[in-house]
N, C-alpha and C. Protein backbone atom coordinates (compact mmCIF):
# COMPACT_ATOMS: atom_id res chain seq x y z
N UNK A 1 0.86 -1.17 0.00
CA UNK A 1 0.00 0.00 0.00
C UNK A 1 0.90 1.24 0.00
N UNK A 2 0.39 2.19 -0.89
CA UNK A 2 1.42 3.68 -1.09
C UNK A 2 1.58 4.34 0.36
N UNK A 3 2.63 4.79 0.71
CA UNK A 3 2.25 5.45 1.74
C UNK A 3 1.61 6.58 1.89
N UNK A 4 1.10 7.76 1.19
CA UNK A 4 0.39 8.77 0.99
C UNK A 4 -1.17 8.10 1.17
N UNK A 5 -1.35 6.91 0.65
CA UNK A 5 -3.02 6.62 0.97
C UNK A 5 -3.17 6.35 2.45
N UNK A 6 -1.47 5.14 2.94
CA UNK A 6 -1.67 5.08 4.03
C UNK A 6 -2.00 6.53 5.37
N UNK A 7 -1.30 7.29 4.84
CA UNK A 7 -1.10 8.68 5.46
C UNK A 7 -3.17 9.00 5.71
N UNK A 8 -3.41 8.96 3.98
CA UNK A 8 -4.57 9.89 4.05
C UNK A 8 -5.49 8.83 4.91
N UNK A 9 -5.45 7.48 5.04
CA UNK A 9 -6.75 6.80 5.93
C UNK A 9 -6.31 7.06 7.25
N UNK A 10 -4.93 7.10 7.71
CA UNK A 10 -5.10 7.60 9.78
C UNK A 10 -5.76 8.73 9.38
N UNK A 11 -5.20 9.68 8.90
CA UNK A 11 -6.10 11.30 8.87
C UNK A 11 -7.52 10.92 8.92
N UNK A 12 -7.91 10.35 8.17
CA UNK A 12 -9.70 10.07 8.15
C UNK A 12 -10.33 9.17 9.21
N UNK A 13 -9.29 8.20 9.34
CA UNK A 13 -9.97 7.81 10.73
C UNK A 13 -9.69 8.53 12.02
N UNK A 14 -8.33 9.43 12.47
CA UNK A 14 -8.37 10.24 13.22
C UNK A 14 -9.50 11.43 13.42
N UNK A 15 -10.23 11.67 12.18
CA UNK A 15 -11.19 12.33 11.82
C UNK A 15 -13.16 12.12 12.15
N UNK A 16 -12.85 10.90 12.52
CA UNK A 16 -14.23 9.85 12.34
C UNK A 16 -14.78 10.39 13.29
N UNK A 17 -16.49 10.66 13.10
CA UNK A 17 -16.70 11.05 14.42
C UNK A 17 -16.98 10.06 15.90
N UNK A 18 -16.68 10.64 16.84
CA UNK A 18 -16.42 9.73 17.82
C UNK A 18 -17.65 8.73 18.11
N UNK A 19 -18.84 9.05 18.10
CA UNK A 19 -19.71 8.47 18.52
C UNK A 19 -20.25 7.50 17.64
N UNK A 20 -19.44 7.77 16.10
CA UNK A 20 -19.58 6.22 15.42
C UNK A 20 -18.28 5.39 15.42
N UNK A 21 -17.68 5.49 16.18
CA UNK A 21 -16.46 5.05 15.59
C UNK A 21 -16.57 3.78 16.34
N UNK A 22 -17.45 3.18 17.78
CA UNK A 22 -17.17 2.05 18.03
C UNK A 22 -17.50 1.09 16.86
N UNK A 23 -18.05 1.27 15.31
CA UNK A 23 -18.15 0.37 14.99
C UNK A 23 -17.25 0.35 13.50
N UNK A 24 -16.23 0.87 13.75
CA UNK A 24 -15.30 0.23 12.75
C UNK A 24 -14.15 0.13 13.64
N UNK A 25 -14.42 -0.20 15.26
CA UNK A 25 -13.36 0.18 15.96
C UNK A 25 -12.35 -1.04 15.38
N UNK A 26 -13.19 -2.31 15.86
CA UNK A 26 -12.19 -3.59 15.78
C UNK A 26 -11.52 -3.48 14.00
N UNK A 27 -11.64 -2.57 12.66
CA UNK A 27 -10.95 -2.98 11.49
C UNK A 27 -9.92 -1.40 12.08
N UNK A 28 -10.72 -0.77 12.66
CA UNK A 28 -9.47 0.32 12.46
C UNK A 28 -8.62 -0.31 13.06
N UNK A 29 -8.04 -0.69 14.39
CA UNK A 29 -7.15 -1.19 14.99
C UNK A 29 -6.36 -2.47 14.43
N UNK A 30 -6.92 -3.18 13.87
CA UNK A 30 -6.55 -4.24 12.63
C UNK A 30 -5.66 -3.07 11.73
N UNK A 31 -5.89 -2.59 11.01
CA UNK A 31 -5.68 -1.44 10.04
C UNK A 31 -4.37 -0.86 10.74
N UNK A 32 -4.58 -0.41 11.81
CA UNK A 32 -3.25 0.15 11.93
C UNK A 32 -2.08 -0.91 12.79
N UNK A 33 -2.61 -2.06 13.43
CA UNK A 33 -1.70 -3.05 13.53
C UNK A 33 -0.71 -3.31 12.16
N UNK A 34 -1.13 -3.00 11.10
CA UNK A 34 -0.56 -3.87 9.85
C UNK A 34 -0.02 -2.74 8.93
N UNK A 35 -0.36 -1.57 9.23
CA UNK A 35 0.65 -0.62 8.62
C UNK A 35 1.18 0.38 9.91
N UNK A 36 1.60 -0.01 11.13
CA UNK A 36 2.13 1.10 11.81
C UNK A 36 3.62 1.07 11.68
N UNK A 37 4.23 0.21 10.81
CA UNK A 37 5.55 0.63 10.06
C UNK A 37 5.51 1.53 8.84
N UNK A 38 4.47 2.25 8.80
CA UNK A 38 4.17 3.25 7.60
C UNK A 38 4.07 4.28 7.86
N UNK A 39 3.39 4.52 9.02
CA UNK A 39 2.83 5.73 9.86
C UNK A 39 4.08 6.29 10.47
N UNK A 40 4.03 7.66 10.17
CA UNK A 40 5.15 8.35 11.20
C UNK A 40 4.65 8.12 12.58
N UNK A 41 5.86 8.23 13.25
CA UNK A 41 5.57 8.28 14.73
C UNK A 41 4.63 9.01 15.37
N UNK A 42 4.30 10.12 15.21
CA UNK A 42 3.60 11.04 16.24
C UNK A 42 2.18 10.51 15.46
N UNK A 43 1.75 10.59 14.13
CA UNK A 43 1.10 9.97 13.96
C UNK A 43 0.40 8.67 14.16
N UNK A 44 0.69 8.11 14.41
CA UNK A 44 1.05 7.06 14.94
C UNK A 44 0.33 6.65 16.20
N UNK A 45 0.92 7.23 16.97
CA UNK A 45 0.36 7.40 18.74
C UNK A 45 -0.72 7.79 18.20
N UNK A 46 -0.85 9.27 17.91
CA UNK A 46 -2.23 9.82 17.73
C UNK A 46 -3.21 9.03 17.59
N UNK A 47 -3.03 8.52 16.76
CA UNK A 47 -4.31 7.44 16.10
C UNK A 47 -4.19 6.39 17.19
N UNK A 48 -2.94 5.48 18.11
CA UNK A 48 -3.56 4.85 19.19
C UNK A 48 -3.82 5.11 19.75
N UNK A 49 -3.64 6.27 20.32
CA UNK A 49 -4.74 6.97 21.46
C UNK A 49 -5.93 7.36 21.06
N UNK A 50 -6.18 7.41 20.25
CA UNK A 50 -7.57 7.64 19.48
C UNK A 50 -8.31 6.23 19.59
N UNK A 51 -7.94 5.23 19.51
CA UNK A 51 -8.54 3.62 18.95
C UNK A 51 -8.51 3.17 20.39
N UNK A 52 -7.54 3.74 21.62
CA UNK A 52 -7.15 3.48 22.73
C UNK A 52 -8.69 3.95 23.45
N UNK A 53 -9.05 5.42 23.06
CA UNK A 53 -10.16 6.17 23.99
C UNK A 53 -11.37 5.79 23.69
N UNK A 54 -11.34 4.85 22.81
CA UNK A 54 -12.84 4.41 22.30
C UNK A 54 -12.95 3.00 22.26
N UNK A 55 -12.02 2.10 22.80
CA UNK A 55 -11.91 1.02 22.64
C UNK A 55 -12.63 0.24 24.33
N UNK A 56 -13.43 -1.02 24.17
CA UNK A 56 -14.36 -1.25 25.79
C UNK A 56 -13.39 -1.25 26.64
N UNK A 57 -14.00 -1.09 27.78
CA UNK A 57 -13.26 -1.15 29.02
C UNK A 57 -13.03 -3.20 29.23
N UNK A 58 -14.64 -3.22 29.34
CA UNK A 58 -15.29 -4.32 29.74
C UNK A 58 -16.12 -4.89 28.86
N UNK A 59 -15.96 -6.20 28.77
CA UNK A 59 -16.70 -6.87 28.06
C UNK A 59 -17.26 -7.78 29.03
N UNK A 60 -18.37 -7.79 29.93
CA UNK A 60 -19.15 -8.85 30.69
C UNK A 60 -19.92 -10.06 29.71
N UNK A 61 -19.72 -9.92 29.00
CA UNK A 61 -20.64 -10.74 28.10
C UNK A 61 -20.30 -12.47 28.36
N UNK A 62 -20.71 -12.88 27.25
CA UNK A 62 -20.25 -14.42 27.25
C UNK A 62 -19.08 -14.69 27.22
N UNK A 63 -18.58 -15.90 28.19
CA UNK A 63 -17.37 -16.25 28.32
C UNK A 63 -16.58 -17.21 26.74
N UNK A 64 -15.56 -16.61 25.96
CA UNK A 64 -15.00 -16.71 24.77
C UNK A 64 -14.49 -18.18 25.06
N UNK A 65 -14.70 -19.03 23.92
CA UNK A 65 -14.09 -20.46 23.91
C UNK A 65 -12.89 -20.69 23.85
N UNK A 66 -12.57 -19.41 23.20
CA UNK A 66 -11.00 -19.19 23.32
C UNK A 66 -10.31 -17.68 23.80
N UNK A 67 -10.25 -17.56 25.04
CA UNK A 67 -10.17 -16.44 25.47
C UNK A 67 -8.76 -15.93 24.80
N UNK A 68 -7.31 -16.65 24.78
CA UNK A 68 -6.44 -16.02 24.43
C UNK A 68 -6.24 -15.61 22.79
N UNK A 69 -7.11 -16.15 22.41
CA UNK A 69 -7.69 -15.63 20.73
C UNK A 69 -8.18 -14.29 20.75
N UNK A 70 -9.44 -14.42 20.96
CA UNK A 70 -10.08 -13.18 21.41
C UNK A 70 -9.61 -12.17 21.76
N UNK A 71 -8.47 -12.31 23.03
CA UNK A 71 -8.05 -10.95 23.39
C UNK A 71 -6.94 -10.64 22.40
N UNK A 72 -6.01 -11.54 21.66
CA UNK A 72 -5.38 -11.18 20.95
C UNK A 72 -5.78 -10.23 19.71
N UNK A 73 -7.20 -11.03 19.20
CA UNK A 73 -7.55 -10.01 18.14
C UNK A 73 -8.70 -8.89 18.51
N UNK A 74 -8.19 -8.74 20.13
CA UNK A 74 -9.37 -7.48 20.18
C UNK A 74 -8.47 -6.29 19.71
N UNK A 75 -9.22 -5.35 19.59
CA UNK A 75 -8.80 -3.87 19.36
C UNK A 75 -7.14 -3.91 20.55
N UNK A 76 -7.82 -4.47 22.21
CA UNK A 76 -6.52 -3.62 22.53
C UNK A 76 -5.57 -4.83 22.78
N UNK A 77 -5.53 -5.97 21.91
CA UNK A 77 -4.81 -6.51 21.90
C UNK A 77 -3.81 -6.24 20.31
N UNK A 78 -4.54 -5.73 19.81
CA UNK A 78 -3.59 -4.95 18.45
C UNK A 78 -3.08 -3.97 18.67
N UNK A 79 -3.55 -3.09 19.65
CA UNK A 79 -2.71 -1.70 20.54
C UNK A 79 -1.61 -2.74 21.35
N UNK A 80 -1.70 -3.65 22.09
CA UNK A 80 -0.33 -3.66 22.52
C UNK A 80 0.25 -4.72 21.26
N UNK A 81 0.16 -5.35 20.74
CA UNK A 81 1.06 -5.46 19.49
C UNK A 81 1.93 -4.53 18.92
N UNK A 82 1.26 -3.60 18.81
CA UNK A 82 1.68 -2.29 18.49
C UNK A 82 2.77 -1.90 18.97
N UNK A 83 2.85 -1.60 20.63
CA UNK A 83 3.60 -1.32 21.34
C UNK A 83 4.77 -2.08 21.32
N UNK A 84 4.44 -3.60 21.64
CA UNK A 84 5.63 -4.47 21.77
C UNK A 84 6.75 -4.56 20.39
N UNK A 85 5.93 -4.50 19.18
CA UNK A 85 6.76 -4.47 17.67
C UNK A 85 7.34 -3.05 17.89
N UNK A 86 7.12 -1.68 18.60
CA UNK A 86 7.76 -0.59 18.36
C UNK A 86 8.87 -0.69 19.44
N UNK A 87 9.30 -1.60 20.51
CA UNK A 87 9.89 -1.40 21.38
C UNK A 87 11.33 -1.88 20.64
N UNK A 88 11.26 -2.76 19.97
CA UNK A 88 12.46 -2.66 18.93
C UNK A 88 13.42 -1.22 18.37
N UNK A 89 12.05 -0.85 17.89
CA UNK A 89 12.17 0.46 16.63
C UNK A 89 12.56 1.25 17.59
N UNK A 90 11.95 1.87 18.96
CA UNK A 90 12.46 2.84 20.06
C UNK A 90 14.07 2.40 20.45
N UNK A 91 14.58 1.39 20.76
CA UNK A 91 15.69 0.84 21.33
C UNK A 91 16.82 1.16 19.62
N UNK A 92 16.35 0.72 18.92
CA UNK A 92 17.58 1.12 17.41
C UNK A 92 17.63 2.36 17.17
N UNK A 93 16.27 3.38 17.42
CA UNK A 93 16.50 4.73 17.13
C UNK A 93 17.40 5.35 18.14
N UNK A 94 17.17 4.80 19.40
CA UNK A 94 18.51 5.64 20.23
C UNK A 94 20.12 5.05 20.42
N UNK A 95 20.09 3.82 19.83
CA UNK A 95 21.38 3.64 19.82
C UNK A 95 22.68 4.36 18.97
């Protein structure tokens, strides 16, 4: 994917309005799991803190057959994906 389109979809989903956004929450966070080696940095955050402030606290619901699935592909299990793949990228940029 070009990076200029990548550029222009954080802008638009940074853009989304908030009160619809729980329901493209789980592809946005997919979405930026898989290009946040594209995204500049500050950008970057922005948009996880964005996917971060709208993402459930709690899910009481039914208990998942496979819980460590589930949380992996929830929203904030692609936010810390996120994190853990950049802890690399933070540690090479300051060496």
């Amino acid at each position: 994917m070009a990076i200029d389109l990548v550029r222009d979809i954080a802008e638009y989903l940074l853009k989304w309005p908030p009160e619809q956004f729980c329901e493209i929450l789980d592809s946005a966070a997919w979405w930026l799991n898989e290009h946040a080696a594209m995204i500049e940095s500050n950008r970057l955050w922005e948009l996880w803190d964005f996917i971060d402030e709208h993402a459930p606290r709690d899910d009481r619901g039914e208990q998942p057959r496979d819980a460590l699935t589930d949380a992996l592909n929830s929203p904030a299990g692609r936010l810390a994906e996120i994190l853990v793949s950049r802890i690399g990228v933070s540690e090479t940029e300051t060496d």
